[in-house]
Protein backbone atom coordinates (compact mmCIF):
# COMPACT_ATOMS: atom_id res chain seq x y z
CA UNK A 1 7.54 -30.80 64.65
CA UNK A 2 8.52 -27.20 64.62
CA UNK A 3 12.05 -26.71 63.88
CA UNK A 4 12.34 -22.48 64.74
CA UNK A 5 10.41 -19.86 66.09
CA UNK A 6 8.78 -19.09 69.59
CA UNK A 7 6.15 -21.28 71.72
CA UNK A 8 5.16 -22.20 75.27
CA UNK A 9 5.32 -26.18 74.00
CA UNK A 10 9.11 -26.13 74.08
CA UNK A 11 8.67 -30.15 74.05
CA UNK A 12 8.46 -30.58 70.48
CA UNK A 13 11.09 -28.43 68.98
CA UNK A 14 14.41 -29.13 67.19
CA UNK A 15 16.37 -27.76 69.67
CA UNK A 16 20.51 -26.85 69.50
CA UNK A 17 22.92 -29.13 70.15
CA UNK A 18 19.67 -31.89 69.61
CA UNK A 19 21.34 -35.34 69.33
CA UNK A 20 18.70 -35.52 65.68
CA UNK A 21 19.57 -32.24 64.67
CA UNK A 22 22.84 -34.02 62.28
CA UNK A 23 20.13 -36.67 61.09
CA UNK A 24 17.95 -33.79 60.34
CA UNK A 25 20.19 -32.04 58.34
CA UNK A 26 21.51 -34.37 56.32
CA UNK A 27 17.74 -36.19 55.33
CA UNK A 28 17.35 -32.50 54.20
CA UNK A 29 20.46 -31.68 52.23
CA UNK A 30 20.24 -35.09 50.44
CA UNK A 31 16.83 -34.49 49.52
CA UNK A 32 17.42 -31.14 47.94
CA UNK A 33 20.48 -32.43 46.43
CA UNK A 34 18.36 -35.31 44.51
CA UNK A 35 15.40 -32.32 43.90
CA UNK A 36 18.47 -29.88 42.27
CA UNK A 37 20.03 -32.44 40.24
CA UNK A 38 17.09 -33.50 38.96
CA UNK A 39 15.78 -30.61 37.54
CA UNK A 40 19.50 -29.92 36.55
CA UNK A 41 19.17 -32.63 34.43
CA UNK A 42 15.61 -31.94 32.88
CA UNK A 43 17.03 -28.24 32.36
CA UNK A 44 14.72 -26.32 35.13
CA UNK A 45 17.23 -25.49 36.95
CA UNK A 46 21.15 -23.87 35.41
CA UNK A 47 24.25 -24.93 36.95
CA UNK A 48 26.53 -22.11 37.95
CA UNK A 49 28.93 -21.40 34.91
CA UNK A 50 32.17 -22.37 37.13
CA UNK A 51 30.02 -25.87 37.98
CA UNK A 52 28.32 -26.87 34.85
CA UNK A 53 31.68 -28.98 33.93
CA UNK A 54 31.60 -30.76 36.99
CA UNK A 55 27.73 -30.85 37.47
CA UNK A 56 27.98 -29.25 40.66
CA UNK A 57 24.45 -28.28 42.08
CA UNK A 58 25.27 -28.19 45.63
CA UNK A 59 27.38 -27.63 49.05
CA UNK A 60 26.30 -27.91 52.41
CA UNK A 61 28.01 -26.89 55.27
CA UNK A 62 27.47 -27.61 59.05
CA UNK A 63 28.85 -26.11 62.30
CA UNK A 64 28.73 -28.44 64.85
CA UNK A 65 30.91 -27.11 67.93
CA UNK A 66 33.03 -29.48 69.84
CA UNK A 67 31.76 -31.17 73.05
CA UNK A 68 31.63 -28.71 76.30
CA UNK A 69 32.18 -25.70 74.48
């Protein structure tokens, strides 16, 4: 599955507005969330000064436009 770029096989792309595409995105952000805290915890990666106190390693965001617009 190719989720960007350009090709003639347009039947196996991640398209917008894909009815998988909010599936997608959040099998992705919860597996980097469990990669980052991880190596928050074994020290390989440095919380943000402002987020160490919370143990904040990550936000994620997604636009998803209303119906018909």
């Amino acid at each position: 599955m190719v989720v960007s770029g350009d090709s003639s096989n347009t039947g196996k792309w991640i398209r917008y507005g894909d009815p998988l595409s909010p599936y997608l995105f959040v099998l992705v952000m919860n597996t980097l969330s469990a990669l980052l805290n991880t190596s928050a915890k074994k020290g390989i990666f440095k919380y943000y000064p402002k987020c160490k106190k919370v143990a904040l390693t990550l936000l994620s965001f997604a636009n998803v436009p209303a119906e018909g617009t």
